[in-house]
Protein backbone atom coordinates (compact mmCIF):
# COMPACT_ATOMS: atom_id res chain seq x y z
CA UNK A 1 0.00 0.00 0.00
CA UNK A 2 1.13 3.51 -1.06
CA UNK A 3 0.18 6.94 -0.06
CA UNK A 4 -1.10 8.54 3.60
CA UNK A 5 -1.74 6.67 5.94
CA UNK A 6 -5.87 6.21 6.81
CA UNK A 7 -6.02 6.61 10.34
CA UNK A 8 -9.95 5.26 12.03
CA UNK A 9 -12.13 7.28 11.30
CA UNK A 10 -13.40 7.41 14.61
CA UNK A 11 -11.65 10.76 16.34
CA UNK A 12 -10.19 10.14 20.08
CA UNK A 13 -12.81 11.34 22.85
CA UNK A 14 -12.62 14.66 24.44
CA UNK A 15 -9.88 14.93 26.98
CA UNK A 16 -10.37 17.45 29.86
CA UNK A 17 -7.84 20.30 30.46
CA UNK A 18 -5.44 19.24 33.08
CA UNK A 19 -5.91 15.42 32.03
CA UNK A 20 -2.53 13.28 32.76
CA UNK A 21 -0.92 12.52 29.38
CA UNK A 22 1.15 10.20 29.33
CA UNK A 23 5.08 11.16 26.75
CA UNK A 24 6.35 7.79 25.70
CA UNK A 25 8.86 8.40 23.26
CA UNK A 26 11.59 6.57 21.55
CA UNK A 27 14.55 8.39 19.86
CA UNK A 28 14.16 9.65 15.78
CA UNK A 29 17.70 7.83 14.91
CA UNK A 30 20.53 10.06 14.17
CA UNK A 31 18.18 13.38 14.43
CA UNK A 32 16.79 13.20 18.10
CA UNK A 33 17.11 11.06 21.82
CA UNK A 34 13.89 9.92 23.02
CA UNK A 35 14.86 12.19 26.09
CA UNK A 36 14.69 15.57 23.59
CA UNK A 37 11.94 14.46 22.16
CA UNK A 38 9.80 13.66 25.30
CA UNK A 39 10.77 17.10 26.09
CA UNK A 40 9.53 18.84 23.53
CA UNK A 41 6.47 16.89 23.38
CA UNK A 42 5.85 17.49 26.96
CA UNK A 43 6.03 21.42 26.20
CA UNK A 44 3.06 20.35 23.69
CA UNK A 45 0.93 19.12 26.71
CA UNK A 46 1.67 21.98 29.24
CA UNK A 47 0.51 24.39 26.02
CA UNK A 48 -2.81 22.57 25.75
CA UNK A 49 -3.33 22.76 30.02
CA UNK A 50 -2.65 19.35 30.58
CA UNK A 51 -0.17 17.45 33.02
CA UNK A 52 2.79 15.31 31.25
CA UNK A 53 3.80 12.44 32.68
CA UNK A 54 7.39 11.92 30.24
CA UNK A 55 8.91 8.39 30.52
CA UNK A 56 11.60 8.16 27.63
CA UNK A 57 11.23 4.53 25.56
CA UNK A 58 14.13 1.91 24.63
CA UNK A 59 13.79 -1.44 22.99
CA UNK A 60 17.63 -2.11 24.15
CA UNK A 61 19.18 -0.19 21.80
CA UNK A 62 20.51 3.49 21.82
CA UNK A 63 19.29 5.21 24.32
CA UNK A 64 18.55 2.55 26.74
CA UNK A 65 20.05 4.12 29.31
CA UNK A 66 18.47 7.80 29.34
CA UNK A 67 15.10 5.58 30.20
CA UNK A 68 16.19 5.38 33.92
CA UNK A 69 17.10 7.78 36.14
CA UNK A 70 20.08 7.83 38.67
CA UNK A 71 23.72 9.15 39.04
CA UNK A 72 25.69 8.80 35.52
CA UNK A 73 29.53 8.14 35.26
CA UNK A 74 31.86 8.38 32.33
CA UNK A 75 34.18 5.78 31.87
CA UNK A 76 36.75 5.33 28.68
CA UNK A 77 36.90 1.89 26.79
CA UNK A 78 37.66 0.81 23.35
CA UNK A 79 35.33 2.12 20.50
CA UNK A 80 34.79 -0.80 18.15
CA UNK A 81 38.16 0.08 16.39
CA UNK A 82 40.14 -0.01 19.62
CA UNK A 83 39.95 4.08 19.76
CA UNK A 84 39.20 5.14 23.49
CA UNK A 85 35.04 6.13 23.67
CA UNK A 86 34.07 7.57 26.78
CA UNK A 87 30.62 5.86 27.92
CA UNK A 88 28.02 6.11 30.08
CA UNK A 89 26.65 4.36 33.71
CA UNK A 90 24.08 5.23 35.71
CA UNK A 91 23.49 3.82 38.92
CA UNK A 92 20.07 3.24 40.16
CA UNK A 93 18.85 1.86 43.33
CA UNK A 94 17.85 -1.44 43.59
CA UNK A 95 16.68 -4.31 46.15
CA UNK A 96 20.21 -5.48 46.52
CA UNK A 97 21.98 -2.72 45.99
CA UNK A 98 23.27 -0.70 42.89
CA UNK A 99 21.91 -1.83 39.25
CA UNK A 100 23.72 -0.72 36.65
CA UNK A 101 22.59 0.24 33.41
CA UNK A 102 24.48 0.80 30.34
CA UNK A 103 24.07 0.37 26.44
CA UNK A 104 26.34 -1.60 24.07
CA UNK A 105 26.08 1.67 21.87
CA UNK A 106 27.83 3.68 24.16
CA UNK A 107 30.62 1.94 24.00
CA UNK A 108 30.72 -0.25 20.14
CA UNK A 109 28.16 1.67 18.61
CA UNK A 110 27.41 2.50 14.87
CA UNK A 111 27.22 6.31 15.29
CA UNK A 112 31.21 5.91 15.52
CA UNK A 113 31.45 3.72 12.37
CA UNK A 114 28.94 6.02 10.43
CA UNK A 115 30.33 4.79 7.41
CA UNK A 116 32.94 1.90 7.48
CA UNK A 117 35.05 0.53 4.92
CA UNK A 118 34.23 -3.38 4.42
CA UNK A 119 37.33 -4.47 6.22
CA UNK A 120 36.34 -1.29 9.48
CA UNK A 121 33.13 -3.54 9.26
CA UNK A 122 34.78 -6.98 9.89
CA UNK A 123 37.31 -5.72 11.77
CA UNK A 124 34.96 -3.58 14.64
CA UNK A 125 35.13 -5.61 18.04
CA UNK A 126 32.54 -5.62 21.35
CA UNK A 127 35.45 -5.91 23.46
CA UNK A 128 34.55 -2.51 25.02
CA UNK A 129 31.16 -3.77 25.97
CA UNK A 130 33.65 -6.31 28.24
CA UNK A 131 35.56 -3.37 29.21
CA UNK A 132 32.32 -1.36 30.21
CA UNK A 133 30.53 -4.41 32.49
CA UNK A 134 34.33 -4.19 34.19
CA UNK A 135 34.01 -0.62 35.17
CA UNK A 136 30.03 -0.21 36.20
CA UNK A 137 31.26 -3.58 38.55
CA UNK A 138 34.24 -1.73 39.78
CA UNK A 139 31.55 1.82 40.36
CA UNK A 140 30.28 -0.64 42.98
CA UNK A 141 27.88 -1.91 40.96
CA UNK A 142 25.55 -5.34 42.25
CA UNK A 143 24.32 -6.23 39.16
CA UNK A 144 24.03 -4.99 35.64
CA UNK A 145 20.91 -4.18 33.10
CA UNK A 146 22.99 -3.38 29.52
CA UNK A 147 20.47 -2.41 26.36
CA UNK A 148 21.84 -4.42 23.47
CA UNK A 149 21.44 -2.29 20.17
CA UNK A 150 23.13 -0.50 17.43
CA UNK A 151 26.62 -2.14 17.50
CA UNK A 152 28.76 -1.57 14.70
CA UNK A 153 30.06 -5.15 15.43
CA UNK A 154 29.61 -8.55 13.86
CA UNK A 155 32.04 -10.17 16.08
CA UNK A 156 29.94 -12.87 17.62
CA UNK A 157 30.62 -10.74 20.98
CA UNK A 158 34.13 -12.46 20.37
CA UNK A 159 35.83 -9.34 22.04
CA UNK A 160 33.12 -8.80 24.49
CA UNK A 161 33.92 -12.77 25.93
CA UNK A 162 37.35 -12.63 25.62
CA UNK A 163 37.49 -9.50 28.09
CA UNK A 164 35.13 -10.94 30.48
CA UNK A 165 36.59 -14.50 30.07
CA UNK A 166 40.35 -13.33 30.62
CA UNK A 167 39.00 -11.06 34.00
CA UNK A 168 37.25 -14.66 35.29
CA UNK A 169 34.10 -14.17 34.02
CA UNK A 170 30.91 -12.05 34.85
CA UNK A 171 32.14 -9.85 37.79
CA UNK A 172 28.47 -9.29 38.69
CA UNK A 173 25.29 -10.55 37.74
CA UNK A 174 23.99 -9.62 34.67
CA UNK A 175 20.80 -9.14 32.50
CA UNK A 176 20.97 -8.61 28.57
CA UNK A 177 18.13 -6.16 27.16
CA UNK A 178 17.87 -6.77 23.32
CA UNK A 179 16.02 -5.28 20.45
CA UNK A 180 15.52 -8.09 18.56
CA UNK A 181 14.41 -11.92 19.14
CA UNK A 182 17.15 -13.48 16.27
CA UNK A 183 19.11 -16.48 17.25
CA UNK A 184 23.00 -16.36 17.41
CA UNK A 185 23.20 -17.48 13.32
CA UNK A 186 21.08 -14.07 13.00
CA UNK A 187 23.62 -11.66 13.65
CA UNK A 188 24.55 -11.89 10.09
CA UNK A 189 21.00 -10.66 8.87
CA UNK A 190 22.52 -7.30 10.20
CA UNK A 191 26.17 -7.09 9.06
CA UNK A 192 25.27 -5.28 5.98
CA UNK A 193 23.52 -2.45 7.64
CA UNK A 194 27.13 -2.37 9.23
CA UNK A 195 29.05 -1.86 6.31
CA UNK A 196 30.19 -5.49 5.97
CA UNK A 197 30.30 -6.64 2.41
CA UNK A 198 28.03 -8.87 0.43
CA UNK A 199 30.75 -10.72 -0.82
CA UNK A 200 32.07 -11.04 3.00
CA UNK A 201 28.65 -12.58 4.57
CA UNK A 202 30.18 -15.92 4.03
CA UNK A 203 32.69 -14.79 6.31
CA UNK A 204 30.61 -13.75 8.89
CA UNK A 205 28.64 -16.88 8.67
CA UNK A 206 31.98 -18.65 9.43
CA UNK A 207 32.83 -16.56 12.20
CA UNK A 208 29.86 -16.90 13.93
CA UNK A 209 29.89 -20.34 13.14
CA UNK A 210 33.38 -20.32 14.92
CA UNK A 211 32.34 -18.33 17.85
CA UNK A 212 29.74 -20.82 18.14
CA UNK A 213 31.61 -23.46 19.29
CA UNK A 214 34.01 -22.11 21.39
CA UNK A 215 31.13 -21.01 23.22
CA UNK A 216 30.31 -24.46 23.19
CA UNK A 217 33.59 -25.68 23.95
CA UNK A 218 34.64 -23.51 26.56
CA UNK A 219 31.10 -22.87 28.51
CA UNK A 220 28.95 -25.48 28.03
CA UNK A 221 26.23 -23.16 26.24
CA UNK A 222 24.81 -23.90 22.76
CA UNK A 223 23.73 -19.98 22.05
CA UNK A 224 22.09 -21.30 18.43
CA UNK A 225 19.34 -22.80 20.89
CA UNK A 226 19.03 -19.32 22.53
CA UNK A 227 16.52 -16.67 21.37
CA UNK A 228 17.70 -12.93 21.21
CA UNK A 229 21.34 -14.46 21.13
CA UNK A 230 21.72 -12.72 18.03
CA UNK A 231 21.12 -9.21 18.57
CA UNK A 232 23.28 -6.36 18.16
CA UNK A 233 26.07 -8.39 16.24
CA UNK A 234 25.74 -11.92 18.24
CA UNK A 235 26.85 -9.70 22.31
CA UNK A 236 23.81 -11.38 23.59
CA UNK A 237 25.26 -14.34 22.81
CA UNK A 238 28.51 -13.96 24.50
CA UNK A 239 27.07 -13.30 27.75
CA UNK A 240 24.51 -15.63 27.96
CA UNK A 241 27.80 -18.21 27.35
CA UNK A 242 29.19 -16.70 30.57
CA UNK A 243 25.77 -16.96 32.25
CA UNK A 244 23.62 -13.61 31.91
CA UNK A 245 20.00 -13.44 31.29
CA UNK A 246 18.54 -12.57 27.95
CA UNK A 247 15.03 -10.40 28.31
CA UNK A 248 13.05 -8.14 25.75
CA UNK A 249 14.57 -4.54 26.32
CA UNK A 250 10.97 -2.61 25.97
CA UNK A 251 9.41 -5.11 28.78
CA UNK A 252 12.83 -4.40 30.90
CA UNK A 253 11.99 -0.72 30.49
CA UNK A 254 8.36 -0.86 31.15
CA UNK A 255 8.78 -3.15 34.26
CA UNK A 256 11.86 -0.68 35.56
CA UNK A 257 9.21 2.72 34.94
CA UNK A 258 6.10 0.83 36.19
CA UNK A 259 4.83 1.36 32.97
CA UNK A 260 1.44 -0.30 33.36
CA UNK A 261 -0.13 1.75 36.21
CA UNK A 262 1.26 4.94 34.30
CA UNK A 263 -0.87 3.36 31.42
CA UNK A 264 -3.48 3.28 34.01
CA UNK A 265 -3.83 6.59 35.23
CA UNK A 266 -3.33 8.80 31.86
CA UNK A 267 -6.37 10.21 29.35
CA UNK A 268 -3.85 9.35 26.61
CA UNK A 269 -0.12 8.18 25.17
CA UNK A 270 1.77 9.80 23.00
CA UNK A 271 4.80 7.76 21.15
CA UNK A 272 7.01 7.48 18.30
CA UNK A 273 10.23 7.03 16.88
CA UNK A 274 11.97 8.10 13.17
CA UNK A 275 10.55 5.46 10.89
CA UNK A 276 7.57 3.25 11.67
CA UNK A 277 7.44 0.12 9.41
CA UNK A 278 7.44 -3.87 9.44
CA UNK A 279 9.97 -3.81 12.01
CA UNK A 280 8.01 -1.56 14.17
CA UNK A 281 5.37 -4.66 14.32
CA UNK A 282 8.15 -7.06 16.04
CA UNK A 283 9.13 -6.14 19.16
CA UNK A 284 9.76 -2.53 19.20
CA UNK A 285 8.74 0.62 20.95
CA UNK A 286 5.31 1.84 18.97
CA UNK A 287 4.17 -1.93 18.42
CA UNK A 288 5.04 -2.84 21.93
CA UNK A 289 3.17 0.09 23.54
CA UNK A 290 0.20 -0.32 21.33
CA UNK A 291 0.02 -4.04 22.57
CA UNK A 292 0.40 -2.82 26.08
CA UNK A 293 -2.10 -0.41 25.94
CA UNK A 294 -4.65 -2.59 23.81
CA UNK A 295 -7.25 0.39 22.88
CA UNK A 296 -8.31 1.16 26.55
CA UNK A 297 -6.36 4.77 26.27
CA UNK A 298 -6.09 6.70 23.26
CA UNK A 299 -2.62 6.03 21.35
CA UNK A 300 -1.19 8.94 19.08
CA UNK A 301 2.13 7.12 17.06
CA UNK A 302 3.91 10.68 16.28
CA UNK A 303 6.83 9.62 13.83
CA UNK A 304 9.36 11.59 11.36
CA UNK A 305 7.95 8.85 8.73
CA UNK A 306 5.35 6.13 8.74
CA UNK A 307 5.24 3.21 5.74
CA UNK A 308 1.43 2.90 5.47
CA UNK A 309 1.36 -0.92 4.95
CA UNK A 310 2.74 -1.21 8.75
CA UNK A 311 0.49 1.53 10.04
CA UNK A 312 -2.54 -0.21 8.77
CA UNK A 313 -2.26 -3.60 10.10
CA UNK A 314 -1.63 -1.80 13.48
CA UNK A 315 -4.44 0.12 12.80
CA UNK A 316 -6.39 -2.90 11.66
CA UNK A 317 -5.45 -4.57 15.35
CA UNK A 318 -6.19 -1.64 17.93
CA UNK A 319 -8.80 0.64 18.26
CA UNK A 320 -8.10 4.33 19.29
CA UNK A 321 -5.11 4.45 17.86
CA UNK A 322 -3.95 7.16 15.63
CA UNK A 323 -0.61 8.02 13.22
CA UNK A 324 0.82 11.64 13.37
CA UNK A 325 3.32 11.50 10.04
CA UNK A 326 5.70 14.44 10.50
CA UNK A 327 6.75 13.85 6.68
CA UNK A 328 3.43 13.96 5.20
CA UNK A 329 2.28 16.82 7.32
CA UNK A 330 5.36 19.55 6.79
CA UNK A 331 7.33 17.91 4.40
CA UNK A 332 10.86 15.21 4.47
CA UNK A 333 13.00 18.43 4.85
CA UNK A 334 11.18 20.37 7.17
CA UNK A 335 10.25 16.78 9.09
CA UNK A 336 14.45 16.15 9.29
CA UNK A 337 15.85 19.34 9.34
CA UNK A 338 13.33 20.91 12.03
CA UNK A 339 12.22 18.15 14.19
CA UNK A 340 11.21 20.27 17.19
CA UNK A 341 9.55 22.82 15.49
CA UNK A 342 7.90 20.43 12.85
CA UNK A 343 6.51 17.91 16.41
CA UNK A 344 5.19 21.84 17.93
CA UNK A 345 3.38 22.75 15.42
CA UNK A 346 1.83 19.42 14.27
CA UNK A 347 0.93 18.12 17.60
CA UNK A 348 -0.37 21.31 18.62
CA UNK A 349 -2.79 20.89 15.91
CA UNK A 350 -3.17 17.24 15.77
CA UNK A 351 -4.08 17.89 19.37
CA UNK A 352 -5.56 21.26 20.23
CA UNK A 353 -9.37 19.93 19.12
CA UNK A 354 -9.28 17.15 21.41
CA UNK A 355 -8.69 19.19 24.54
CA UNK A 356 -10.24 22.11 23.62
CA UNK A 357 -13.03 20.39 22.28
CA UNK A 358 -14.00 21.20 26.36
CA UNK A 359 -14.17 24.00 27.80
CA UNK A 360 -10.07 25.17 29.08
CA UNK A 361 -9.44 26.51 32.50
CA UNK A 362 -9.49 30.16 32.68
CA UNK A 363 -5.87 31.03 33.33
């Protein structure tokens, strides 16, 4: 299907001034962090006399950690290259003591192999995702939530094991948020998004084929048999050799932000992210929310773009539910160039007839 996307036809009931809304964003990749945007779409709210209630979203993958709040330390560890990255862990309180949470991207991710050579692309290495577990331990850290997502690595989490493996393991233990359900021989479907070359898959098949059964050899752990084992360039998959937990990163998020009761006790959610399409449907932010929620609040998907065959058979699953198309409504450049003013001016209208629709407070 081609063209704009046909929201119901059935508008969203009135919402009262100072109703509880409910900012659920995920980031617009490489233009905006969920946090920014939740911002400025929280502005949107307190224009139209309501009360925000702004939770930024992560499947696992960048920007995982800017969903939870606590104290945030920079460390430095190898980029994916071996180049020293300075990443990110907050510490957040939990029943047995520090958790902390960091993101594979921080330390490996694609933003600093924007666009790799074939041989950059075989070459990048997770060992600074070993390096990073290391230093949130040494913070004082009693376990670890990491958001696996937007590696530039196809390693197999080769580097990632080694580091861990050569330090005597998992110093602490360890839960694995991922963005995607593949299985370990799955990492390859995304090494060409990474730069690697076609004519190099083979290679990558072998590697992971190798990686495989050291794994095997050397832990015990078949991670072919393991769901999610596969995400952000096979990470996952080292760990779970070494004995960490593999969970979906938008339930880890929800549980963490008590998602469901926020659900609960708003007159609407707002989300989004840069591009909804298929992939939108598996697993990810918008899709996940839109199951959560199920039609008993109104849902308003604001994205930069929105493929319409994905938006319908969302559409064709959930009642009040509605698609806010940033592209379609100001244009691609405007829509990339001027996110923030492009989400004011479109939600503010998108919105403005719902809650004014009764009578606003007199100031």
């Amino acid at each position: 299907m081609t063209g704009a996307v046909e929201n119901s036809k059935q508008s969203f009931s009135p919402i009262a001034p100072g109703s509880r809304i409910l900012v659920a964003m995920d980031k617009f990749r490489g233009t905006a962090s969920a946090l920014e945007l939740c911002e400025v779409v929280s502005d949107v709210v307190r224009q139209l006399d309501c009360e925000p209630d702004s939770q930024p979203m992560s499947d696992g993958g960048e920007g995982f950690r800017e969903a939870f709040t606590g104290e945030t330390f920079l460390v430095e560890v190898p980029g994916p290259l071996g180049e020293v990255e300075r990443a990110g862990v907050t510490l957040v309180t939990g029943a047995a003591g520090p958790v902390a949470i960091i993101e594979c991207a921080d330390a490996v991710g694609r933003q600093y192999l924007p666009s790799p050579s074939g041989d950059q692309a075989l070459a990048a290495s997770s060992a600074g995702v070993g390096e990073l577990i290391l230093a949130a331990a040494n913070l004082g850290a009693t376990s670890v939530l990491i958001g696996l997502g937007g590696s530039a690595t196809s390693d197999g989490g080769l580097g990632c094991y080694e580091v861990l493996r050569d330090h005597g393991g998992l110093p602490v233990p360890v839960i694995a948020a991922t963005d995607v359900t593949a299985r370990f021989s799955g990492a390859r479907r995304y090494a060409h998004q990474k730069g690697v070359r076609e004519e190099d898959l083979g290679l990558i098949d072998e590697r992971l084929e190798e990686v495989r059964a050291l794994y095997l050899r050397e832990q015990g752990v078949d991670v072919q048999s393991l769901e999610r084992s596969g995400a952000a360039g096979g990470i996952p998959g080292a760990l779970a050799a070494l004995g960490a937990s593999l969970v979906d990163g938008l339930e880890a998020v929800a549980n963490a932000a008590a998602l469901a009761s926020r659900i609960a006790a708003a007159s609407m959610v707002v989300t989004g992210e840069g591009r909804f399409d298929e992939g939108s449907l598996e697993g990810k932010v918008t899709g996940g929310l839109a199951a959560m929620i199920d039609g008993r609040v109104p849902l308003l998907i604001l994205c930069g773009s929105v493929e319409p065959h994905a938006a319908q058979q969302l559409l064709a699953r959930f009642d009040n539910l509605r698609f806010l198309d940033l592209s379609e409504r100001v244009g691609v450049h405007a829509a990339t160039s001027n996110v923030f003013g492009s989400i004011l001016a479109t939600l503010l209208e998108e919105l403005r007839g719902t809650v004014t629709s009764r009578q606003r407070r007199k100031p």
